[in-house]
PDB file of N, CA and C in Angstrom:
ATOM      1  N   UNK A   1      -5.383  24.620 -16.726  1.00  0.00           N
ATOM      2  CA  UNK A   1      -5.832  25.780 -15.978  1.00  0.00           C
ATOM      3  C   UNK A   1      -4.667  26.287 -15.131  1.00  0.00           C
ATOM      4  N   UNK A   2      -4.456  27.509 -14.680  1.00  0.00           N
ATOM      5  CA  UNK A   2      -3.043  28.310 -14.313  1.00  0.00           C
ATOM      6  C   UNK A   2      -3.791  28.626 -13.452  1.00  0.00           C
ATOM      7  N   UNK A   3      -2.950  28.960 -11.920  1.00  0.00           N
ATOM      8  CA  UNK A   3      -3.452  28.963 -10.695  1.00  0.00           C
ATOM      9  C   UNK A   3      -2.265  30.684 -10.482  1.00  0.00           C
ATOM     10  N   UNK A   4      -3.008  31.122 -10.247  1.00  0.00           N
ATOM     11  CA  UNK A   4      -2.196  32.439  -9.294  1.00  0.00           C
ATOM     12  C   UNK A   4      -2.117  32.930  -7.986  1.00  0.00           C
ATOM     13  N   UNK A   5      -1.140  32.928  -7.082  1.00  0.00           N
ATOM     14  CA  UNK A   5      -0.817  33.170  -5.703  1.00  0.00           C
ATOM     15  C   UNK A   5      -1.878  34.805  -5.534  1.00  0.00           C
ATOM     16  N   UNK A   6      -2.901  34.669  -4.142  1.00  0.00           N
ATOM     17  CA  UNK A   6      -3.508  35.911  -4.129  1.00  0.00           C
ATOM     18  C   UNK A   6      -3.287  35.992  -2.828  1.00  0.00           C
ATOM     19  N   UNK A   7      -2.444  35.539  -2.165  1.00  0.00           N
ATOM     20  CA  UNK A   7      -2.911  35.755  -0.656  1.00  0.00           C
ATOM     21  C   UNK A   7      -1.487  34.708   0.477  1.00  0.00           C
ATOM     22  N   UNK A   8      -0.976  35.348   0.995  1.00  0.00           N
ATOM     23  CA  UNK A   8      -0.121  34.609   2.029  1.00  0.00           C
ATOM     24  C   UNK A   8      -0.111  35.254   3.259  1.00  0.00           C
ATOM     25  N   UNK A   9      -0.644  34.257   4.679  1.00  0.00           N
ATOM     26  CA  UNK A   9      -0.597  35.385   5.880  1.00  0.00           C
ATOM     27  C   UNK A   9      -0.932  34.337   6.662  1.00  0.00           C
ATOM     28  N   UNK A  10      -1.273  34.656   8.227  1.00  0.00           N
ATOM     29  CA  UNK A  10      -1.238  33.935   9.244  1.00  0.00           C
ATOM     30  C   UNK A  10      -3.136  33.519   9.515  1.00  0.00           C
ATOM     31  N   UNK A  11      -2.564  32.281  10.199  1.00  0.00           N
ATOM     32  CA  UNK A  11      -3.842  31.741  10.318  1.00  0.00           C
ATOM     33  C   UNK A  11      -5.215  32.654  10.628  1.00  0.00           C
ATOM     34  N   UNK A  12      -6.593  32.674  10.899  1.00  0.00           N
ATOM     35  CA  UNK A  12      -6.964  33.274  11.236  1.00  0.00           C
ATOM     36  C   UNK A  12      -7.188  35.126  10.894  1.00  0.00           C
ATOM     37  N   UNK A  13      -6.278  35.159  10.008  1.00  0.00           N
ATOM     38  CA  UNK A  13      -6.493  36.726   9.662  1.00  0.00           C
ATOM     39  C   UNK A  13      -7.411  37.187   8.779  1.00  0.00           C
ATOM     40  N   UNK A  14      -7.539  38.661   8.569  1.00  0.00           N
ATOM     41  CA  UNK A  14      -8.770  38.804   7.948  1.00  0.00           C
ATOM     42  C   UNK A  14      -9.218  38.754   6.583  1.00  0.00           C
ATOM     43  N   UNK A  15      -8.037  37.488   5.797  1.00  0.00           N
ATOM     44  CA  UNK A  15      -8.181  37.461   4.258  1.00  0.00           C
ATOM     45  C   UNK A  15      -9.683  37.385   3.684  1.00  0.00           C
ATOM     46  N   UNK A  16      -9.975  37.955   2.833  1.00  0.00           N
ATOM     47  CA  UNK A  16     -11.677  37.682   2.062  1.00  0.00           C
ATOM     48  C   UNK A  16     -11.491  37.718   0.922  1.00  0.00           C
ATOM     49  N   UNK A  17     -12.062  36.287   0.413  1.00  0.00           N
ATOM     50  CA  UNK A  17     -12.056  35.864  -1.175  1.00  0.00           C
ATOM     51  C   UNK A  17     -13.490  35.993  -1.726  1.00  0.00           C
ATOM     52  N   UNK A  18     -13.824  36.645  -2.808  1.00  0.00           N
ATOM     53  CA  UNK A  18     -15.231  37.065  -3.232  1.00  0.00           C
ATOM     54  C   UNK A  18     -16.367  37.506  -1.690  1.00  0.00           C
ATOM     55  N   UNK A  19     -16.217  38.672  -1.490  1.00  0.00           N
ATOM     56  CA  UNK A  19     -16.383  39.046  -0.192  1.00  0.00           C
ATOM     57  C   UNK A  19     -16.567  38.531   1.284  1.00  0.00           C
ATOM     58  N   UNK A  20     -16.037  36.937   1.114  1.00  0.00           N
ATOM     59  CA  UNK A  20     -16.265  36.263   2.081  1.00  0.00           C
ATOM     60  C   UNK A  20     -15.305  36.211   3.110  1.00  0.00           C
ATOM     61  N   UNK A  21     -14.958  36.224   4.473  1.00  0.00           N
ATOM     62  CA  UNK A  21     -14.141  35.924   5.310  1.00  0.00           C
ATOM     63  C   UNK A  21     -13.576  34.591   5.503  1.00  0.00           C
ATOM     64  N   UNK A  22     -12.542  34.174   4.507  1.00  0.00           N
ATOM     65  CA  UNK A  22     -11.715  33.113   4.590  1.00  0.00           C
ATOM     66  C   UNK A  22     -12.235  32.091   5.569  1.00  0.00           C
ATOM     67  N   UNK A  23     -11.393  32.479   6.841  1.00  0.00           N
ATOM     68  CA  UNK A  23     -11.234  31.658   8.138  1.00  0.00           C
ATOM     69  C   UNK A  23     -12.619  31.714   9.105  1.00  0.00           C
ATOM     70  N   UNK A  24     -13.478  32.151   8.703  1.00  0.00           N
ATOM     71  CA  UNK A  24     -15.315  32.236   8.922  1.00  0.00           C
ATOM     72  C   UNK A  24     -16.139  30.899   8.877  1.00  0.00           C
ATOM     73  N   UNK A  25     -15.089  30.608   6.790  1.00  0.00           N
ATOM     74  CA  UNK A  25     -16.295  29.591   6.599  1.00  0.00           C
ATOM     75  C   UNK A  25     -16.075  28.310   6.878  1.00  0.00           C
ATOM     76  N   UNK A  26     -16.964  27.120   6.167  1.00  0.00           N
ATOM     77  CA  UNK A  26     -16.802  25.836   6.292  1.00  0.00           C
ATOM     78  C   UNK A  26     -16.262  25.667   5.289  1.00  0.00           C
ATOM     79  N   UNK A  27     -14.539  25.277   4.924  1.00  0.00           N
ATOM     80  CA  UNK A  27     -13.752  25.216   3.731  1.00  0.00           C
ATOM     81  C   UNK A  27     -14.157  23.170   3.494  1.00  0.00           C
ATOM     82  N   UNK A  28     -14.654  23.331   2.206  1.00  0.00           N
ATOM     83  CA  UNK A  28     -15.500  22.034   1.311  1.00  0.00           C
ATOM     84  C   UNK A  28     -14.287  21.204   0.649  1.00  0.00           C
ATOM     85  N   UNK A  29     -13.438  20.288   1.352  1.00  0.00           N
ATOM     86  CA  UNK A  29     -11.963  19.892   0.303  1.00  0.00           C
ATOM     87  C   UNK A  29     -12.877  19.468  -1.048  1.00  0.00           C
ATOM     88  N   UNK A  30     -12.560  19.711  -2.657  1.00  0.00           N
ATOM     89  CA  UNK A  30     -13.145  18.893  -4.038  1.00  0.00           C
ATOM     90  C   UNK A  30     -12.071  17.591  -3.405  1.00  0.00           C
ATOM     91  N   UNK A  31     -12.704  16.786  -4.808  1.00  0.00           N
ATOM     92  CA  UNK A  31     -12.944  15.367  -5.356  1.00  0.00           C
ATOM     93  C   UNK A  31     -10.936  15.849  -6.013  1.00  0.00           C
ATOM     94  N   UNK A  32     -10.424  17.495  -6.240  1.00  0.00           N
ATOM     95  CA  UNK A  32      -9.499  17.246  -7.635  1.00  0.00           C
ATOM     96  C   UNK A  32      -8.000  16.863  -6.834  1.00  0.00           C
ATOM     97  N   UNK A  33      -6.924  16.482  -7.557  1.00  0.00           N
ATOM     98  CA  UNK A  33      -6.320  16.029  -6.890  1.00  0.00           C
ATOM     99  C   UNK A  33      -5.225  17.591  -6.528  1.00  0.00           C
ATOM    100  N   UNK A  34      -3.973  17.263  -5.341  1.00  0.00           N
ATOM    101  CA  UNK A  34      -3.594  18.244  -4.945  1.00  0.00           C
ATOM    102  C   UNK A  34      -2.830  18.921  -6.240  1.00  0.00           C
ATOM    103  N   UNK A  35      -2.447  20.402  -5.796  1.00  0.00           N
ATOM    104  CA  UNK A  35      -1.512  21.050  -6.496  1.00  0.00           C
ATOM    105  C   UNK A  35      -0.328  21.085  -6.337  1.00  0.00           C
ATOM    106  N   UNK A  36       0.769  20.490  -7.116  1.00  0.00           N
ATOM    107  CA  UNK A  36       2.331  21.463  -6.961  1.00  0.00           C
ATOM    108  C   UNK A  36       2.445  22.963  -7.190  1.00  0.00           C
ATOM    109  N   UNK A  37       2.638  23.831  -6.421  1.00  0.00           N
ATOM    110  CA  UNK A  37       2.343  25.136  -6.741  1.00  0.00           C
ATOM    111  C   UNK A  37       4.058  25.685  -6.003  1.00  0.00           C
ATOM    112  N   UNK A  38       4.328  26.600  -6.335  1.00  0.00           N
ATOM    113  CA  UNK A  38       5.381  27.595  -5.754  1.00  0.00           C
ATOM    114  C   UNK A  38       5.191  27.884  -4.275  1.00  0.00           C
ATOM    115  N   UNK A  39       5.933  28.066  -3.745  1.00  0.00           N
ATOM    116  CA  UNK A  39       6.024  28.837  -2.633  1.00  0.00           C
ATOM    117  C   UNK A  39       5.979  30.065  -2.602  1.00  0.00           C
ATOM    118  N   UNK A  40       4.829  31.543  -2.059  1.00  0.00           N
ATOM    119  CA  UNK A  40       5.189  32.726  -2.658  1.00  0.00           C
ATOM    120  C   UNK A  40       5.523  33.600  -2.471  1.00  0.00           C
ATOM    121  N   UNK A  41       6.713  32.952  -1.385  1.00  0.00           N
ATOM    122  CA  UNK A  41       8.346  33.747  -1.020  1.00  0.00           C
ATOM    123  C   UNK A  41       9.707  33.082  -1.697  1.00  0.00           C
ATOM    124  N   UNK A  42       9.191  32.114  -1.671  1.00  0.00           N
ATOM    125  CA  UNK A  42      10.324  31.408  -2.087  1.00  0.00           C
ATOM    126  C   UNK A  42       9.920  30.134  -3.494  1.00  0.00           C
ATOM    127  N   UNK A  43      10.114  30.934  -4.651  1.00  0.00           N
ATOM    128  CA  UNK A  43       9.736  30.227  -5.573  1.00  0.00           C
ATOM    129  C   UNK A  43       9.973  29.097  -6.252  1.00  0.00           C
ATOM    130  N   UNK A  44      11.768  29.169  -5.727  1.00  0.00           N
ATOM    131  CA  UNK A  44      12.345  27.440  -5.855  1.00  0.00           C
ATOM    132  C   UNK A  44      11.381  26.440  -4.899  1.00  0.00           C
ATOM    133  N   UNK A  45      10.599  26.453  -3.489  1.00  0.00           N
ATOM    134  CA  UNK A  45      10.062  25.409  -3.137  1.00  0.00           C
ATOM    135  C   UNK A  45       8.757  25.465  -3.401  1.00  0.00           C
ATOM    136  N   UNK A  46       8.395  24.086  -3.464  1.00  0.00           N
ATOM    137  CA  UNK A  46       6.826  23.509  -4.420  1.00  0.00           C
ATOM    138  C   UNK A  46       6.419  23.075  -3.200  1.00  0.00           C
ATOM    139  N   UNK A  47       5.076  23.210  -2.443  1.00  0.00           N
ATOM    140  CA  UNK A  47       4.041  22.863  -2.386  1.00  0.00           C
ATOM    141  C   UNK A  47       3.315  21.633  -2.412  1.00  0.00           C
ATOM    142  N   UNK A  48       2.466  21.380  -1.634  1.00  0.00           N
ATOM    143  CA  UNK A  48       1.207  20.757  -2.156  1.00  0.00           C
ATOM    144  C   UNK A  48      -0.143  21.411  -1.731  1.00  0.00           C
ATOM    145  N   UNK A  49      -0.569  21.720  -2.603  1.00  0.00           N
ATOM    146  CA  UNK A  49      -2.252  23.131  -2.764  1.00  0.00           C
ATOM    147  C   UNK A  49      -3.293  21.758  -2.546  1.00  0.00           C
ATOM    148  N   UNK A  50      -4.037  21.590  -1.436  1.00  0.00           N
ATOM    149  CA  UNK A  50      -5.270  21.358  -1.904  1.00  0.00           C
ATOM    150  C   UNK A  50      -6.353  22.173  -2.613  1.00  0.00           C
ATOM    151  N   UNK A  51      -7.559  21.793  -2.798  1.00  0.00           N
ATOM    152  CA  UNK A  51      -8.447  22.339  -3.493  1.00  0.00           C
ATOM    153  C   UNK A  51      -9.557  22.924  -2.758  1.00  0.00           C
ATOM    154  N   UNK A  52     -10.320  23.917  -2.671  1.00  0.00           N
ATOM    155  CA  UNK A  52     -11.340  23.685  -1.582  1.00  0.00           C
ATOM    156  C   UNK A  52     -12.293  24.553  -1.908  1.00  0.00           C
ATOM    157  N   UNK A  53     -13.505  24.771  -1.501  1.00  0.00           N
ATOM    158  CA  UNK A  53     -14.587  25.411  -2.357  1.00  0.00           C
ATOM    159  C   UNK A  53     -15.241  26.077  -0.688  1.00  0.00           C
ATOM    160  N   UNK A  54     -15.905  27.281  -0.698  1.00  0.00           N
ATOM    161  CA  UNK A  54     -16.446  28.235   0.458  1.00  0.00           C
ATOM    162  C   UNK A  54     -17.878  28.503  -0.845  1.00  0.00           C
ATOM    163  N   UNK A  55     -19.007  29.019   0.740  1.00  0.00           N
ATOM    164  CA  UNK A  55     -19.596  29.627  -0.115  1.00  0.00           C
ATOM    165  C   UNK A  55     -21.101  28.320  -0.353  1.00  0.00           C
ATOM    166  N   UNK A  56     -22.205  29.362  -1.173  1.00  0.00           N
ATOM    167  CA  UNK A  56     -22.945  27.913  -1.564  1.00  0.00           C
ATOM    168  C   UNK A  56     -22.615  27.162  -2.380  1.00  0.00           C
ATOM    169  N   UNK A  57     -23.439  26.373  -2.290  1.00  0.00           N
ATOM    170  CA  UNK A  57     -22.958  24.638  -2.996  1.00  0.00           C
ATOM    171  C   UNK A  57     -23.456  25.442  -4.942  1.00  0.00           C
ATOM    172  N   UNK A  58     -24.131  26.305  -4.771  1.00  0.00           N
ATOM    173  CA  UNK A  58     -25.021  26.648  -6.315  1.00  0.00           C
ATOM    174  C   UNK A  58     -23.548  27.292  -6.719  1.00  0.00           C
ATOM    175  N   UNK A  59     -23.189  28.083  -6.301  1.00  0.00           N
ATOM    176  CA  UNK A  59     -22.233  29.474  -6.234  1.00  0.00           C
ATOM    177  C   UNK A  59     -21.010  29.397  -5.829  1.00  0.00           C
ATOM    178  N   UNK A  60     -19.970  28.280  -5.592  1.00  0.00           N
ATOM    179  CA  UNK A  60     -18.752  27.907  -5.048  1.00  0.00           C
ATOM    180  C   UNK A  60     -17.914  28.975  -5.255  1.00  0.00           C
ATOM    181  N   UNK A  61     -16.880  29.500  -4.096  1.00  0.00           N
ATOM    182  CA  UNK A  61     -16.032  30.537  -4.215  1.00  0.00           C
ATOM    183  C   UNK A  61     -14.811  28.902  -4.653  1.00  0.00           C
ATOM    184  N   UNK A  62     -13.840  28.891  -5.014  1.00  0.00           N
ATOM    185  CA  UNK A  62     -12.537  27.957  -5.003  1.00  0.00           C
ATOM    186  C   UNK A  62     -11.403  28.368  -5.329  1.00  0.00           C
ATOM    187  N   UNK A  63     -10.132  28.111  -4.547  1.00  0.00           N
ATOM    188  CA  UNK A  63      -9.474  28.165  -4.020  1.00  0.00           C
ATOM    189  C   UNK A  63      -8.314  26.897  -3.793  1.00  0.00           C
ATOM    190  N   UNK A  64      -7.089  27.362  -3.937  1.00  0.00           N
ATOM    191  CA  UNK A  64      -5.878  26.541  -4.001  1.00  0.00           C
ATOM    192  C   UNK A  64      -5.209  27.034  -2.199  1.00  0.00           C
ATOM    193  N   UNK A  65      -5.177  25.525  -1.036  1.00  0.00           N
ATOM    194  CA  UNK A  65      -4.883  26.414   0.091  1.00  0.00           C
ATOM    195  C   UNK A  65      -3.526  25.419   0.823  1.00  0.00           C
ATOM    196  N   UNK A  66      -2.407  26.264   1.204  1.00  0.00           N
ATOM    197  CA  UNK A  66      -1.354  25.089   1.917  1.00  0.00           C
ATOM    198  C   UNK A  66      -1.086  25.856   2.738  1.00  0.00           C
ATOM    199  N   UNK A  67      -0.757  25.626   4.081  1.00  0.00           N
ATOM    200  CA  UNK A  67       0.194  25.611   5.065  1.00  0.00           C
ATOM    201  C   UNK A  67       1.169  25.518   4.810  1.00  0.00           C
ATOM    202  N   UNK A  68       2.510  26.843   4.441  1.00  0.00           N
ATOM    203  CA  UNK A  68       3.646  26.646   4.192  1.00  0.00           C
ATOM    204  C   UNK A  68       4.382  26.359   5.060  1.00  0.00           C
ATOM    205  N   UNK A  69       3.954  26.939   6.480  1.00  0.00           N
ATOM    206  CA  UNK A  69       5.252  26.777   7.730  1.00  0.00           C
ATOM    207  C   UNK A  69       3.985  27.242   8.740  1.00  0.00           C
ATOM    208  N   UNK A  70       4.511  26.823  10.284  1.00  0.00           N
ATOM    209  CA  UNK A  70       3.966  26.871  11.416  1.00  0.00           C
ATOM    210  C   UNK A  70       2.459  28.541  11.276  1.00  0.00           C
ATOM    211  N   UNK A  71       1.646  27.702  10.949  1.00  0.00           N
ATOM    212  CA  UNK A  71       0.125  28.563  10.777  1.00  0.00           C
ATOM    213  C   UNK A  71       0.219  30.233   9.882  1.00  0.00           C
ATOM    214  N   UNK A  72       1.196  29.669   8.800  1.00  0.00           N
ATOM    215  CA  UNK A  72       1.713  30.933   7.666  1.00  0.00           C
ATOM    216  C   UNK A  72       0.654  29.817   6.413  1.00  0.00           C
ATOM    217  N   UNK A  73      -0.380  30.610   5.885  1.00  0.00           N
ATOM    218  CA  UNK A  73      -1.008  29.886   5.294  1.00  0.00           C
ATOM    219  C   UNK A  73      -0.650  30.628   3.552  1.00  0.00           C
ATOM    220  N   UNK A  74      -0.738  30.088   2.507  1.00  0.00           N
ATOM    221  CA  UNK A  74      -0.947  30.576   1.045  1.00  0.00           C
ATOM    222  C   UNK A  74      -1.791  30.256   0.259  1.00  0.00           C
ATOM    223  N   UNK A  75      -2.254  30.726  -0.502  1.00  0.00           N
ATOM    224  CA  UNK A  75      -3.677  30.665  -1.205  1.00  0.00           C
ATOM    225  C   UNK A  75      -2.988  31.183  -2.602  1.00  0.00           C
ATOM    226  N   UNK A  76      -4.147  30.358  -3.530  1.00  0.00           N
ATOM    227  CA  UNK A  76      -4.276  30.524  -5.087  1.00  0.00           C
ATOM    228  C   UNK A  76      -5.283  30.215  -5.552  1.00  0.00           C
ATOM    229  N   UNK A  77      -5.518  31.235  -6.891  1.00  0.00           N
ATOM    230  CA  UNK A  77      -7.076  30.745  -7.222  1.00  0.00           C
ATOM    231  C   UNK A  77      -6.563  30.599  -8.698  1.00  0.00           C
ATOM    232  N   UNK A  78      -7.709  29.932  -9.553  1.00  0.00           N
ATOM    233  CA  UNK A  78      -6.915  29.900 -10.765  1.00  0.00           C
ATOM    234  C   UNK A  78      -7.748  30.963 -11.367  1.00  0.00           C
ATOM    235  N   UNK A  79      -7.066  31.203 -12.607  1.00  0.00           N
ATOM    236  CA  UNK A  79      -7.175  32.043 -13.464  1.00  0.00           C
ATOM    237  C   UNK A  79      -8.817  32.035 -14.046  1.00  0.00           C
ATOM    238  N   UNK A  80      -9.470  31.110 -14.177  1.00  0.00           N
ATOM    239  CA  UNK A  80     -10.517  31.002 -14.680  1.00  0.00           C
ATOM    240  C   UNK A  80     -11.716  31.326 -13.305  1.00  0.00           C
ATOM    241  N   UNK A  81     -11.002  31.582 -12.314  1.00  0.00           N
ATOM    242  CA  UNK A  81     -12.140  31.734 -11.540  1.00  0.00           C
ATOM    243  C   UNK A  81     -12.859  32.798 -11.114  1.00  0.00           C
TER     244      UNK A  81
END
């Protein structure tokens, strides 16, 4: 499964993934293990993406989420989602 960068910005801002307000909800870490993912300013450095699911438990929004640097957050979702 291929993960694509949708989102890089500061903590707290008003990102919304499937109309939801990011930094609103209760982010659910999965069971999967982390991601090596890009950095998506700087594509030579890798990452580690956890996994995390918003949203109901029936209906999961999910989401690839790291802290690149001091509360600069990046997000990826994969392709299938």
């Amino acid at each position: 499964m291929g993960w694509f960068e949708i989102h890089t910005g500061i903590e707290g801002d008003n990102f919304e993934l499937g109309g939801m307000e990011v930094w609103r909800q209760n982010w659910r870490r999965t069971n999967e293990d982390t991601l090596r993912l890009p950095h998506p300013s700087y594509p030579k450095q890798f990452h580690s993406f956890s996994i995390y699911e918003i949203g109901s438990l029936d209906h999961p929004i999910r989401f690839a989420a790291a802290e690149l640097s001091n509360s600069v957050w990046g997000f990826y979702i994969s392709q299938q989602a």
